[in-house]
N, C-alpha and C. Protein backbone atom coordinates (compact mmCIF):
# COMPACT_ATOMS: atom_id res chain seq x y z
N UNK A 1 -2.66 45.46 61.14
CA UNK A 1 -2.16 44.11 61.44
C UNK A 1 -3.18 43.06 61.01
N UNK A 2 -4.51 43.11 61.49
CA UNK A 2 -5.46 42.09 60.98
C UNK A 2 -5.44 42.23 59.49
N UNK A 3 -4.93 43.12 59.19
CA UNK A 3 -5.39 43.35 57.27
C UNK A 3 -4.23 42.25 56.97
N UNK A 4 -3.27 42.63 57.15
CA UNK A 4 -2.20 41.40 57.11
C UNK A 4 -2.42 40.37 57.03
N UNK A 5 -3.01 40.15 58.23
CA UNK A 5 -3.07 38.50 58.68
C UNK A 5 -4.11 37.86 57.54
N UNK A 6 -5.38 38.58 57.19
CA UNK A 6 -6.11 38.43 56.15
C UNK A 6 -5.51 37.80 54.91
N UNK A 7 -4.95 39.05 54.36
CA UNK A 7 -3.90 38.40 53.27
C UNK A 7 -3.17 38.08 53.02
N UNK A 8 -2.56 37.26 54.15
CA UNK A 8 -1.46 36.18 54.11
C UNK A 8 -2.47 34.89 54.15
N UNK A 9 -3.75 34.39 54.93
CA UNK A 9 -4.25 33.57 55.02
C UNK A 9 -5.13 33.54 53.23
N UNK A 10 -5.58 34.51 52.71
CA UNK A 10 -5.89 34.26 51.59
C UNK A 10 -5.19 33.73 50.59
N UNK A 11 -3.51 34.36 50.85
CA UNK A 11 -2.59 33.92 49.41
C UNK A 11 -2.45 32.50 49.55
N UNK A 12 -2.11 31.91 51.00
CA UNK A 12 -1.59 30.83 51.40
C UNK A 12 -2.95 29.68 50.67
N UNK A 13 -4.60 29.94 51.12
CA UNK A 13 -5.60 29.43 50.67
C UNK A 13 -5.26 29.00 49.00
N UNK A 14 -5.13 30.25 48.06
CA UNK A 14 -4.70 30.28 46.54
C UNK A 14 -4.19 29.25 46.28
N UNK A 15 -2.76 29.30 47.22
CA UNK A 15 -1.51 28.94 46.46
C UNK A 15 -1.46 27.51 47.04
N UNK A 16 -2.74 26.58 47.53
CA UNK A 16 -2.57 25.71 48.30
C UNK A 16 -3.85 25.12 46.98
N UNK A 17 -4.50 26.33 46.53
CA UNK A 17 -5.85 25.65 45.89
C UNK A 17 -5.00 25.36 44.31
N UNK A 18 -4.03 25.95 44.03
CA UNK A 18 -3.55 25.51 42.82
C UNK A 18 -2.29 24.70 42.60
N UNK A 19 -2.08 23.80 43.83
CA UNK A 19 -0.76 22.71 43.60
C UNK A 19 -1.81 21.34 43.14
N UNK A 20 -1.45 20.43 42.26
CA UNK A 20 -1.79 19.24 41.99
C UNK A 20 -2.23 18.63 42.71
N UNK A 21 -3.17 17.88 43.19
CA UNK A 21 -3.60 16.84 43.68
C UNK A 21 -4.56 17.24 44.70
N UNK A 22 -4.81 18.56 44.88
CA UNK A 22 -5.86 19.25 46.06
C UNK A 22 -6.88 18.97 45.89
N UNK A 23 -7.80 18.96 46.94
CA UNK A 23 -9.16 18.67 46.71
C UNK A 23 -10.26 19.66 45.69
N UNK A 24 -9.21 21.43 45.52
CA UNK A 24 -9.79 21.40 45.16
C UNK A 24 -9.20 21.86 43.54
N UNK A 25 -8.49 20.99 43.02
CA UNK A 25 -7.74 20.78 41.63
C UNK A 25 -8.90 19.86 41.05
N UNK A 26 -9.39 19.94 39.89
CA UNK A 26 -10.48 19.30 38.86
C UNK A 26 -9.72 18.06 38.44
N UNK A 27 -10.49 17.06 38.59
CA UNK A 27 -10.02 15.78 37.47
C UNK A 27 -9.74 16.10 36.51
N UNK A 28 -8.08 15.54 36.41
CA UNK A 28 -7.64 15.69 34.88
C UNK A 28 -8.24 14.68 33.85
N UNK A 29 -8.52 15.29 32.68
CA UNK A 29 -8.55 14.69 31.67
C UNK A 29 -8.06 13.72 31.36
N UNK A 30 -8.83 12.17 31.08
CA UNK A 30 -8.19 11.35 30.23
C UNK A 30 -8.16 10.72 28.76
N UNK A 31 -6.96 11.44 27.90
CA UNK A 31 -7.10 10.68 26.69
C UNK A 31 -6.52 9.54 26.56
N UNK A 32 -7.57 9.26 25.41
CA UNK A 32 -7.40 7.27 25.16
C UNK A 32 -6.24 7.51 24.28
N UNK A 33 -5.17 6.02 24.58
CA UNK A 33 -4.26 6.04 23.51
C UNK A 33 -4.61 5.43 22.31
N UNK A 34 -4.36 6.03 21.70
CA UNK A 34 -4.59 5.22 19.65
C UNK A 34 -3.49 4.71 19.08
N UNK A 35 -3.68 3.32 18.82
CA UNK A 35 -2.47 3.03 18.33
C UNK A 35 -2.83 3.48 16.82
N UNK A 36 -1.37 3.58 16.07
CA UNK A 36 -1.85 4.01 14.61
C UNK A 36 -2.37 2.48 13.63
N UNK A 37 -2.89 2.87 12.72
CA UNK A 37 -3.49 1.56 12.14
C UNK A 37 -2.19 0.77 11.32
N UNK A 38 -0.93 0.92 11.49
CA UNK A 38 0.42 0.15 10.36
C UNK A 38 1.16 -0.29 12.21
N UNK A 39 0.26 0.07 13.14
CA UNK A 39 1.15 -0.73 14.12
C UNK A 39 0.24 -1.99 15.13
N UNK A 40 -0.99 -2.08 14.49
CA UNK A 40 -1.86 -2.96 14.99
C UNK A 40 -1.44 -4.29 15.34
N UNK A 41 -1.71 -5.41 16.40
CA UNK A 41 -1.01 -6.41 16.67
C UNK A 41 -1.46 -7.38 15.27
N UNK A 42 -0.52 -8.30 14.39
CA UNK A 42 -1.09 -8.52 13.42
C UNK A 42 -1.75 -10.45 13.68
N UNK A 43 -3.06 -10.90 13.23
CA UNK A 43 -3.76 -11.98 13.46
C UNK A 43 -2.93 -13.45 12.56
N UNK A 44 -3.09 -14.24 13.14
CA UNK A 44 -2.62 -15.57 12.91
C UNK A 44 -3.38 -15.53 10.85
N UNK A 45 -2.51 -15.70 10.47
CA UNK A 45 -3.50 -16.42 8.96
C UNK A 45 -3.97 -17.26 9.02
N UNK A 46 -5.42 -17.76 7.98
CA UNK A 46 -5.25 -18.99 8.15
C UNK A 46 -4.90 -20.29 8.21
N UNK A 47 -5.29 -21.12 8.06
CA UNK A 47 -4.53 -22.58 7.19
C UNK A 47 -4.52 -23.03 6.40
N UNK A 48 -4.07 -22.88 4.99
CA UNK A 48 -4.56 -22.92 3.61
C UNK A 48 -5.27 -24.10 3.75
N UNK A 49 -6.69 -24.00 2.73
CA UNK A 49 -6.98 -25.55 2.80
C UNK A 49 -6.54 -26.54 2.26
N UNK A 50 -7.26 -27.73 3.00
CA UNK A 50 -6.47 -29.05 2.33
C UNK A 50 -6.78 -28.97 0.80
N UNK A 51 -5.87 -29.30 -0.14
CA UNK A 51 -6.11 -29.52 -1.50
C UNK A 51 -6.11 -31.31 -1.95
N UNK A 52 -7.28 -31.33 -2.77
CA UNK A 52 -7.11 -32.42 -3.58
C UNK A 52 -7.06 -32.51 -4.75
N UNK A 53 -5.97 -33.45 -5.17
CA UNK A 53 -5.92 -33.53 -6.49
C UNK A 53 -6.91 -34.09 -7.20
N UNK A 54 -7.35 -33.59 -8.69
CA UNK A 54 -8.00 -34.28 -9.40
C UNK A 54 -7.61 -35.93 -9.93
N UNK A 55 -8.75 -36.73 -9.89
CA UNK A 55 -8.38 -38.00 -10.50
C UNK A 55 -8.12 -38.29 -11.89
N UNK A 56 -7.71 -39.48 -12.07
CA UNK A 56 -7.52 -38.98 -13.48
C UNK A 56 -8.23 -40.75 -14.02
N UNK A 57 -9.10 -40.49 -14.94
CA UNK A 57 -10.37 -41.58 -15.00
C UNK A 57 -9.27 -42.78 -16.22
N UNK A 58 -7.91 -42.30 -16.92
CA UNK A 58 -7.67 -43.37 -17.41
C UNK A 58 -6.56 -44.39 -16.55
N UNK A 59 -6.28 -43.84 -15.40
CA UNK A 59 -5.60 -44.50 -14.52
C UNK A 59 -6.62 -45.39 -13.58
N UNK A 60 -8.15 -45.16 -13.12
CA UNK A 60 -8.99 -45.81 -12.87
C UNK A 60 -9.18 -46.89 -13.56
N UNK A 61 -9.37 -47.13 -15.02
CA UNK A 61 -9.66 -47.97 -16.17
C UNK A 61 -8.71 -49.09 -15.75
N UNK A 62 -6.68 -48.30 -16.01
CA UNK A 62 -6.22 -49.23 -16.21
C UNK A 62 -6.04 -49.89 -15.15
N UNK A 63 -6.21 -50.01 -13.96
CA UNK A 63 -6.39 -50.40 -12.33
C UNK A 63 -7.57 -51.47 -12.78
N UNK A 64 -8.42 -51.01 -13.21
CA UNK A 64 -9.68 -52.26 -13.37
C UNK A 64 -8.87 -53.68 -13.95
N UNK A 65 -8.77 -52.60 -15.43
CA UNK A 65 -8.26 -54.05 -16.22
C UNK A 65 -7.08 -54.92 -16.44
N UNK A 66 -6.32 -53.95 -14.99
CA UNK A 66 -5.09 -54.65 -14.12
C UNK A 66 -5.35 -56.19 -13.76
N UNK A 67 -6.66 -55.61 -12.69
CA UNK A 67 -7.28 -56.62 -11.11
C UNK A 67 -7.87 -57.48 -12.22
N UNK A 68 -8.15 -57.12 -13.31
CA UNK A 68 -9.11 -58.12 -13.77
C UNK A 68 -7.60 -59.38 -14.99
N UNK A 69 -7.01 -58.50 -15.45
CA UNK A 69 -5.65 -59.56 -15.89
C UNK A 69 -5.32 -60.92 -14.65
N UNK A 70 -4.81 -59.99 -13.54
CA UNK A 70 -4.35 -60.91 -13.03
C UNK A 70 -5.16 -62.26 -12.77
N UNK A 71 -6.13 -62.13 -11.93
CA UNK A 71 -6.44 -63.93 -11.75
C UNK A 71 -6.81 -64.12 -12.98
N UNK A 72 -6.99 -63.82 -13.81
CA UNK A 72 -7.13 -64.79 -15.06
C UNK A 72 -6.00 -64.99 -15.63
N UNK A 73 -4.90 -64.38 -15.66
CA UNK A 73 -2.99 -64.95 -15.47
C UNK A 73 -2.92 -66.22 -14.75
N UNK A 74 -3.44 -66.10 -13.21
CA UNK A 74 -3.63 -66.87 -12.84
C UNK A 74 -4.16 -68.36 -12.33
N UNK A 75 -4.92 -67.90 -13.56
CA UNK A 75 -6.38 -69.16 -13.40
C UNK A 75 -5.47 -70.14 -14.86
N UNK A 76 -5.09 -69.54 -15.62
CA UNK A 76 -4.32 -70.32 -16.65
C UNK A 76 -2.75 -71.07 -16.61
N UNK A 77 -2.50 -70.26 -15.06
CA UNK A 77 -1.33 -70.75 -14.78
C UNK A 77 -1.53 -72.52 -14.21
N UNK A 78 -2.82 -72.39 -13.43
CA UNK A 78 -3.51 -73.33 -12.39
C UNK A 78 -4.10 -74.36 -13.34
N UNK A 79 -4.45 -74.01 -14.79
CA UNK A 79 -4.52 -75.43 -15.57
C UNK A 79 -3.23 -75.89 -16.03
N UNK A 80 -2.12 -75.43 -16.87
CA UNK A 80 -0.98 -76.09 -16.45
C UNK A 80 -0.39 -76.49 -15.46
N UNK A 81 -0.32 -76.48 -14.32
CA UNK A 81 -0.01 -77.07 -13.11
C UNK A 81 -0.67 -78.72 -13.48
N UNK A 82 0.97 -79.42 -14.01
CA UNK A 82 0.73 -80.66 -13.39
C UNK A 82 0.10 -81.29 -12.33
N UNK A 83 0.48 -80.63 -10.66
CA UNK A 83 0.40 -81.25 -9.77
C UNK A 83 -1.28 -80.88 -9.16
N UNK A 84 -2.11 -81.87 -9.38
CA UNK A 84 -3.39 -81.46 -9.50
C UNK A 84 -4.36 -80.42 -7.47
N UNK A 85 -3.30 -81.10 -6.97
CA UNK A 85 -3.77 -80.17 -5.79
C UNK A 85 -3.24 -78.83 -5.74
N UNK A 86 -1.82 -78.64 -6.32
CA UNK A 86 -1.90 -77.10 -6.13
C UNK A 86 -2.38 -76.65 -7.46
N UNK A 87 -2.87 -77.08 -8.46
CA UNK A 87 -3.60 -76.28 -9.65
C UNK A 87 -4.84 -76.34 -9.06
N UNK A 88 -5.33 -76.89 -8.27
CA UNK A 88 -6.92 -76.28 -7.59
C UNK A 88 -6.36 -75.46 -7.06
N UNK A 89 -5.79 -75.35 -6.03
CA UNK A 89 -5.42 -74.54 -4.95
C UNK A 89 -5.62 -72.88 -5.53
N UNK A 90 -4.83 -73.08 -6.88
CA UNK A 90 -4.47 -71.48 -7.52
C UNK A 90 -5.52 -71.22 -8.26
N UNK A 91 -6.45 -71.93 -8.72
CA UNK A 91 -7.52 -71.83 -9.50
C UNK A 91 -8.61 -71.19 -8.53
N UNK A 92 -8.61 -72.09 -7.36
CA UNK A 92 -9.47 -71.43 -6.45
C UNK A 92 -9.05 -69.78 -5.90
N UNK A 93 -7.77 -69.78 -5.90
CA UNK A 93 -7.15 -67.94 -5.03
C UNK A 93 -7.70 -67.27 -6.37
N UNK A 94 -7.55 -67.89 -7.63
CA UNK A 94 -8.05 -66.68 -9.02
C UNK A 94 -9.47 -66.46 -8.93
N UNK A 95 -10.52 -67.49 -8.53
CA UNK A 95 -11.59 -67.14 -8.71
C UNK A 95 -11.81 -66.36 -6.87
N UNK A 96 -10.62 -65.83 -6.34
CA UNK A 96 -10.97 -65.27 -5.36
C UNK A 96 -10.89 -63.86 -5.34
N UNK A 97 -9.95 -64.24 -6.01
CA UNK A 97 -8.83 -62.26 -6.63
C UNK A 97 -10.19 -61.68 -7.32
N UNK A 98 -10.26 -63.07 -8.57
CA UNK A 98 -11.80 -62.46 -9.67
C UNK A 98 -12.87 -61.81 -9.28
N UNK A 99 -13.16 -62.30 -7.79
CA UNK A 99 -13.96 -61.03 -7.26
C UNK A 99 -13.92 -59.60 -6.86
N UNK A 100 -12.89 -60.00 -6.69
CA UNK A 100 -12.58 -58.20 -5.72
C UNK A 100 -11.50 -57.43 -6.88
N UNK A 101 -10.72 -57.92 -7.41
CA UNK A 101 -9.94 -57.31 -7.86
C UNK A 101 -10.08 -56.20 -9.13
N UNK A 102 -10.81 -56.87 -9.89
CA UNK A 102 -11.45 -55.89 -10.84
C UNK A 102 -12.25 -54.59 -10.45
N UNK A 103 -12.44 -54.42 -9.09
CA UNK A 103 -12.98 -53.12 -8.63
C UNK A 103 -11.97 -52.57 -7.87
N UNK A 104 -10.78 -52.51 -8.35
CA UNK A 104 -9.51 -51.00 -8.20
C UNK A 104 -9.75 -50.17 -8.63
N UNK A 105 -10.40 -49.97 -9.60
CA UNK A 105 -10.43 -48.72 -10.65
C UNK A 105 -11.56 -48.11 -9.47
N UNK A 106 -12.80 -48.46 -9.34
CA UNK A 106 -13.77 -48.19 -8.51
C UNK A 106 -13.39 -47.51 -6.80
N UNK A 107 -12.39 -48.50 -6.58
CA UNK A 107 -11.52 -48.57 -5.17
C UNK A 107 -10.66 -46.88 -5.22
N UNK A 108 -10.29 -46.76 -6.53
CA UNK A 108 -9.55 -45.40 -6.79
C UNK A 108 -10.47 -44.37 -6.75
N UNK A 109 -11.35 -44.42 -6.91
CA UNK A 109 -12.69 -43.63 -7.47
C UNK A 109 -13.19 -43.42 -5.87
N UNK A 110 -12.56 -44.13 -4.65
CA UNK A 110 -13.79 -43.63 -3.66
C UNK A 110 -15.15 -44.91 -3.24
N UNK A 111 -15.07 -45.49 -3.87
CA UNK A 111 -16.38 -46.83 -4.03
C UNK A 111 -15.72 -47.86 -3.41
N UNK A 112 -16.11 -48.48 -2.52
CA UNK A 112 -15.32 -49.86 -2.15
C UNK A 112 -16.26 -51.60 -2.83
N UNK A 113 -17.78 -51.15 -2.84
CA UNK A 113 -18.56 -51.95 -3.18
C UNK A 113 -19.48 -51.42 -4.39
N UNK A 114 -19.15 -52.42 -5.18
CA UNK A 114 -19.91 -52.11 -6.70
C UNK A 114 -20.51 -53.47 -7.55
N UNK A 115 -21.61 -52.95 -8.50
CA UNK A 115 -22.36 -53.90 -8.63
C UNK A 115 -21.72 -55.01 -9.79
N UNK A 116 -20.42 -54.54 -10.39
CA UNK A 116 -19.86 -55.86 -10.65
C UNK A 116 -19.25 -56.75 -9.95
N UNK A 117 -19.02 -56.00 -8.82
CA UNK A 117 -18.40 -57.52 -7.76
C UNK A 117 -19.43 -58.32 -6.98
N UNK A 118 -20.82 -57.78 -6.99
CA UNK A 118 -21.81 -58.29 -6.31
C UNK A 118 -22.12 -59.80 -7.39
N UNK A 119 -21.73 -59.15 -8.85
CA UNK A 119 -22.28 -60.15 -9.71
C UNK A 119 -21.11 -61.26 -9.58
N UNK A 120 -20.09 -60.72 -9.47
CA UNK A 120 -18.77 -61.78 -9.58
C UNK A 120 -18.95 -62.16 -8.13
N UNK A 121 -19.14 -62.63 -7.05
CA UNK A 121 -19.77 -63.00 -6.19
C UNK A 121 -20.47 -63.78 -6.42
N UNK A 122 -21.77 -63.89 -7.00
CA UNK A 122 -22.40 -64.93 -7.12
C UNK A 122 -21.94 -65.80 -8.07
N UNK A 123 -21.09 -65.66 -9.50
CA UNK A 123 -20.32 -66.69 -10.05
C UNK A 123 -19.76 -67.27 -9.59
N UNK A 124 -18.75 -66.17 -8.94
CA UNK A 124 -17.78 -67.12 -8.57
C UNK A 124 -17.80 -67.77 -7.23
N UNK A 125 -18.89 -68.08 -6.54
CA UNK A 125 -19.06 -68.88 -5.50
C UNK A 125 -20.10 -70.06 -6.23
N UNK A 126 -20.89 -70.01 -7.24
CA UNK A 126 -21.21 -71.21 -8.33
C UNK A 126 -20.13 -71.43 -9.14
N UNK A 127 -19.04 -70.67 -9.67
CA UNK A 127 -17.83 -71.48 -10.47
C UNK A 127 -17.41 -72.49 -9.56
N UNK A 128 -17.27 -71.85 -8.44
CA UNK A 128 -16.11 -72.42 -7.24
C UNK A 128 -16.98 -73.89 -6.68
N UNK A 129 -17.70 -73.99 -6.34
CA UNK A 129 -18.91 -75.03 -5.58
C UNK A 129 -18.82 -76.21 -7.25
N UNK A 130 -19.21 -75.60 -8.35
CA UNK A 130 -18.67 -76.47 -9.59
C UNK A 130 -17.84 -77.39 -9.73
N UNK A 131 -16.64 -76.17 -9.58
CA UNK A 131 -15.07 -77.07 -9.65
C UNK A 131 -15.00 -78.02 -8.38
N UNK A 132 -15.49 -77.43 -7.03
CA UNK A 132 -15.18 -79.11 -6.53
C UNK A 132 -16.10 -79.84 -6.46
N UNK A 133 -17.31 -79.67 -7.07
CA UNK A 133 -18.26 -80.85 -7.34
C UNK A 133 -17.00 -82.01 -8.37
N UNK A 134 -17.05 -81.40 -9.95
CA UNK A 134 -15.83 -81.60 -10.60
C UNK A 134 -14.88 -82.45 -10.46
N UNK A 135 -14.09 -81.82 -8.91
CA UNK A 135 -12.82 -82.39 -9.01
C UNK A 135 -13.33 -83.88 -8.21
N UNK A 136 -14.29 -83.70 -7.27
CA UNK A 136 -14.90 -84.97 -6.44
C UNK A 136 -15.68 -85.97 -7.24
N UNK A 137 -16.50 -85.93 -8.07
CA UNK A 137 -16.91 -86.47 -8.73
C UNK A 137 -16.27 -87.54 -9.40
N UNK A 138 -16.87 -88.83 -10.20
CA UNK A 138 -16.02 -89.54 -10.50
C UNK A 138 -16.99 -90.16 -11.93
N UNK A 139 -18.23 -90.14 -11.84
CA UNK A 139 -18.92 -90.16 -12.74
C UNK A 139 -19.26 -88.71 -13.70
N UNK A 140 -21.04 -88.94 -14.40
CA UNK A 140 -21.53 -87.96 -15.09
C UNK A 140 -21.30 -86.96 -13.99
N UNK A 141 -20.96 -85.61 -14.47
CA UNK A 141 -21.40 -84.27 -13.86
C UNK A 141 -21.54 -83.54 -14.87
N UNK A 142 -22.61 -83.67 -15.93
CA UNK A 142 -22.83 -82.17 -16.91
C UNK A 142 -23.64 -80.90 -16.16
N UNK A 143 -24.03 -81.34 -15.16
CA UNK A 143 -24.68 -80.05 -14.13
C UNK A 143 -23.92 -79.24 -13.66
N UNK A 144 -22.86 -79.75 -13.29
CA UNK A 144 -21.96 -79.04 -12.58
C UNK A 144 -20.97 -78.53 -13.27
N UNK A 145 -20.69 -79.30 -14.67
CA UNK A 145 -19.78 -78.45 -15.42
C UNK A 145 -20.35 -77.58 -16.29
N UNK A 146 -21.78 -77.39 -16.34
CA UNK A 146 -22.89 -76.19 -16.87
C UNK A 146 -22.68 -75.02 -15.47
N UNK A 147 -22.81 -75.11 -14.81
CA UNK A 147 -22.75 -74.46 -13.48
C UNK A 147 -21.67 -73.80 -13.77
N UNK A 148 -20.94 -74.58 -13.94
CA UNK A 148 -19.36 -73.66 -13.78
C UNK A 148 -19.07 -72.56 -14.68
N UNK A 149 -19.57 -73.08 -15.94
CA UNK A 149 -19.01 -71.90 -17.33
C UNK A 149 -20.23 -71.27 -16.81
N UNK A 150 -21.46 -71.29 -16.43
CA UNK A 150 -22.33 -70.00 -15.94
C UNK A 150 -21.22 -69.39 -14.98
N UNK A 151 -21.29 -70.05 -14.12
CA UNK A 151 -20.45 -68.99 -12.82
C UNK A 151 -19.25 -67.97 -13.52
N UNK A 152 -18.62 -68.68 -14.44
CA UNK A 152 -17.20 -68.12 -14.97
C UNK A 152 -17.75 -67.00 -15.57
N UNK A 153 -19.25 -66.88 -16.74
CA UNK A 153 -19.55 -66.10 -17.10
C UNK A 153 -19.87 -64.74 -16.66
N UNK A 154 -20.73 -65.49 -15.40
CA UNK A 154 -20.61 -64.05 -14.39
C UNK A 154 -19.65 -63.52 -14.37
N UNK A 155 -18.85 -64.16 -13.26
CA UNK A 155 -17.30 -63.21 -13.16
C UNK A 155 -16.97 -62.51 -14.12
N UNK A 156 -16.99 -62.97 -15.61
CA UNK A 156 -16.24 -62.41 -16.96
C UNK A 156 -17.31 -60.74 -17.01
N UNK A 157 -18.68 -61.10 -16.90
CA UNK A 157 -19.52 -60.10 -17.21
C UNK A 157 -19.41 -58.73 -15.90
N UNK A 158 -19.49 -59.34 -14.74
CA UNK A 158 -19.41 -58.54 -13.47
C UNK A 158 -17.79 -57.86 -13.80
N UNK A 159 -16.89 -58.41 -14.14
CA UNK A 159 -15.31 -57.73 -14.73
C UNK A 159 -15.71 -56.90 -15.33
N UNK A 160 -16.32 -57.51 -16.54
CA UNK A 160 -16.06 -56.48 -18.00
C UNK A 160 -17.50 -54.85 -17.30
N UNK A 161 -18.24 -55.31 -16.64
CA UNK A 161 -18.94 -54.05 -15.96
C UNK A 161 -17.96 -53.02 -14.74
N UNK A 162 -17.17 -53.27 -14.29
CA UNK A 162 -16.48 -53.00 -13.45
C UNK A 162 -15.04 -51.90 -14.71
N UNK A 163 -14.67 -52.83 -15.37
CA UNK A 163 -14.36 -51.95 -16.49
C UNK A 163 -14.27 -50.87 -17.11
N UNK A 164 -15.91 -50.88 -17.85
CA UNK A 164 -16.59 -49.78 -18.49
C UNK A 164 -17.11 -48.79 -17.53
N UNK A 165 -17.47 -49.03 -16.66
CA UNK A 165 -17.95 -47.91 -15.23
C UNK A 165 -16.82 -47.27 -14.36
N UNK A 166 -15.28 -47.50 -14.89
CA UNK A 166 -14.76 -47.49 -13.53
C UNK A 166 -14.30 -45.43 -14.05
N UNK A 167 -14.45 -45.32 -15.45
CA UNK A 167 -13.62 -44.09 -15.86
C UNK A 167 -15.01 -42.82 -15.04
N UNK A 168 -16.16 -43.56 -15.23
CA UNK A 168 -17.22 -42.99 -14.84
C UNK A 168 -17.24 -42.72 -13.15
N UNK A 169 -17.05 -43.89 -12.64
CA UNK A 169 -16.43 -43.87 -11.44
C UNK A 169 -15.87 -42.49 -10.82
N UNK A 170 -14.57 -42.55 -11.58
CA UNK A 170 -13.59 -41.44 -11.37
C UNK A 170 -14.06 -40.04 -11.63
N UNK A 171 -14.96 -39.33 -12.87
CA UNK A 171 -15.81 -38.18 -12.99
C UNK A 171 -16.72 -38.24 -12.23
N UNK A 172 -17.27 -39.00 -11.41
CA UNK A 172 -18.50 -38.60 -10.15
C UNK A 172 -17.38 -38.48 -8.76
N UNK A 173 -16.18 -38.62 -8.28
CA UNK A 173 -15.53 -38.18 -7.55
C UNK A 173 -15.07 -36.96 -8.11
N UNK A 174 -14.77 -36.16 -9.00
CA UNK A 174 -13.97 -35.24 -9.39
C UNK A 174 -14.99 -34.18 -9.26
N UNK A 175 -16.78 -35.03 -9.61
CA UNK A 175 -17.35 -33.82 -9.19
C UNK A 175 -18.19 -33.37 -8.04
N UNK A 176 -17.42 -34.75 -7.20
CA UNK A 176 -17.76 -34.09 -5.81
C UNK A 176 -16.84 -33.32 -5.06
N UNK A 177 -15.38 -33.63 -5.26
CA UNK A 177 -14.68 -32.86 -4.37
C UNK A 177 -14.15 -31.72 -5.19
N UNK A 178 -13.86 -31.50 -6.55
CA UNK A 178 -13.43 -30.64 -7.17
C UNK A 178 -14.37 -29.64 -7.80
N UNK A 179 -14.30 -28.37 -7.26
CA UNK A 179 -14.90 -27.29 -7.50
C UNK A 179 -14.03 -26.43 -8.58
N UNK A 180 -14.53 -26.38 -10.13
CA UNK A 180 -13.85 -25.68 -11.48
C UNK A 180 -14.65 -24.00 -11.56
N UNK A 181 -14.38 -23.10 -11.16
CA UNK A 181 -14.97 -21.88 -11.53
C UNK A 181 -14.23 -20.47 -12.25
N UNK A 182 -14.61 -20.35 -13.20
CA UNK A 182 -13.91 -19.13 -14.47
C UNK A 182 -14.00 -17.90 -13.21
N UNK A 183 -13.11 -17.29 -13.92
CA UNK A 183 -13.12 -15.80 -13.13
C UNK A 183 -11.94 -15.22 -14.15
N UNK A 184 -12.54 -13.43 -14.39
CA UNK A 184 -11.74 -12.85 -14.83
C UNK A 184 -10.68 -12.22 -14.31
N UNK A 185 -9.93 -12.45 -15.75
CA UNK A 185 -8.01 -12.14 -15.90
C UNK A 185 -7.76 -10.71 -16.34
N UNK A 186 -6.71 -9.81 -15.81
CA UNK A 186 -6.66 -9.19 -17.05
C UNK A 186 -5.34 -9.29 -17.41
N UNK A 187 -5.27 -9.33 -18.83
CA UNK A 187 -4.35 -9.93 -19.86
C UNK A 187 -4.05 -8.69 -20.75
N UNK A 188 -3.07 -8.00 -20.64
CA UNK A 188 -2.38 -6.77 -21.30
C UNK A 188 -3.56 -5.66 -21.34
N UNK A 189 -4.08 -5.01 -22.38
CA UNK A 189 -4.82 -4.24 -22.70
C UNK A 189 -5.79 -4.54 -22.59
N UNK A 190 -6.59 -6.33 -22.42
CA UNK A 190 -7.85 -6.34 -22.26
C UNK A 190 -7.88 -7.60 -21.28
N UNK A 191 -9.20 -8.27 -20.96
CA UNK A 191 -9.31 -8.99 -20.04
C UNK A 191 -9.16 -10.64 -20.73
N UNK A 192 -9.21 -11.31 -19.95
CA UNK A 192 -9.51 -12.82 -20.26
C UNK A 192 -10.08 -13.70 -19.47
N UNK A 193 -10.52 -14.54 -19.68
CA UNK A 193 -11.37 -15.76 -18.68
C UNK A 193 -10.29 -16.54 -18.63
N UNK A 194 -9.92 -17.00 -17.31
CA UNK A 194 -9.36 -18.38 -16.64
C UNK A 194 -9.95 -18.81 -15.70
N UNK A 195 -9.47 -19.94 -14.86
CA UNK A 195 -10.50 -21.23 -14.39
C UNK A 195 -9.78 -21.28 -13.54
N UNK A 196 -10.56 -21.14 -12.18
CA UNK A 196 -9.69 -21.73 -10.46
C UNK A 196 -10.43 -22.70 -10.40
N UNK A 197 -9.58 -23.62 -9.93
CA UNK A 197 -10.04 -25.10 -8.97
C UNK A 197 -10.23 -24.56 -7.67
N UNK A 198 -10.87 -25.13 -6.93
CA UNK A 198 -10.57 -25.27 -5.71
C UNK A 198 -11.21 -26.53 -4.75
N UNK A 199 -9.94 -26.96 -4.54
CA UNK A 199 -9.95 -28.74 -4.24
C UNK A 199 -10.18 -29.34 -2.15
């Protein structure tokens, strides 16, 4: 009878030591899950960069010698003008335009201040101080009408510099923001050189 009782208390021990979760069942193993590498969560792209276009230096030019047409359109309109207060009036807005205007081309280029408007500046604030010495005057004024064709000269010279610099202008922007670099092609059976921007 005790032999019994023995090995009923042993099987029961066994069969108690090998159900799941017993104290004395071993930590199961844990494997890591792997995702496969074609199912990875996929990342934002980036944001292509901003691109700039290249300038183009004969559209600078003709912008100069636009700003620089007009008030002198206008300055000739202002000596025909019969009516002698508004032919100052317009004579004076041309020698106003005459400053600034001839530096569009420059203005296109990136430059807001350049050294032909510094010069047309000082003309044309001696053209201008001239003409109404000029128009006030009633006697001699050869000082003041010397004054004036200086001042005008400026303006004409500070223009015609604003001009010739403005295409130049436009190639010192192109080679700051525009980056030109060759890299090879390949082109049927053999290779070739072509040229990325990158703006």
């Amino acid at each position: 009878m005790r032999a019994v009782i023995v090995a009923l208390v042993l099987g029961l021990s066994f069969t108690a030591a090998a159900q799941p979760g017993s104290p004395m069942d071993p930590a199961p193993s844990v494997t890591p899950v792997l995702k496969p590498p074609g199912l990875t969560q996929p990342t934002e792209p980036a944001p292509p960069p901003l691109t700039r276009s290249k300038k183009n230096r004969t559209v600078g030019t003709l912008l100069a010698l636009g700003g620089t047409a007009v008030p002198v359109l206008m300055f000739v309109a202002a000596i025909n003008i019969r009516d002698g207060d508004t032919g100052m009036n317009l004579a004076l807005a041309s020698f106003a335009t005459m400053i600034v205007a001839p530096s569009a081309g420059h203005w296109y280029a990136g430059k807001i201040l350049t050294a032909g408007m510094g010069l047309r500046a000082l003309g044309g604030t001696v053209a201008v101080l001239s003409l109404m010495v000029l128009a006030a005057s009633e006697g001699d004024a050869t000082g003041a009408e010397t004054a004036f064709w200086c001042g005008t000269i400026a303006l004409g010279v500070g223009a015609v510099y604003d001009i010739a610099t403005a295409g130049s202008a436009v190639d010192e922007w192109n080679e700051k923001h525009v980056t030109v670099m060759p890299t090879a092609l390949k082109v049927g059976d053999g290779y070739g050189i072509g040229v990325v921007g990158r703006f």
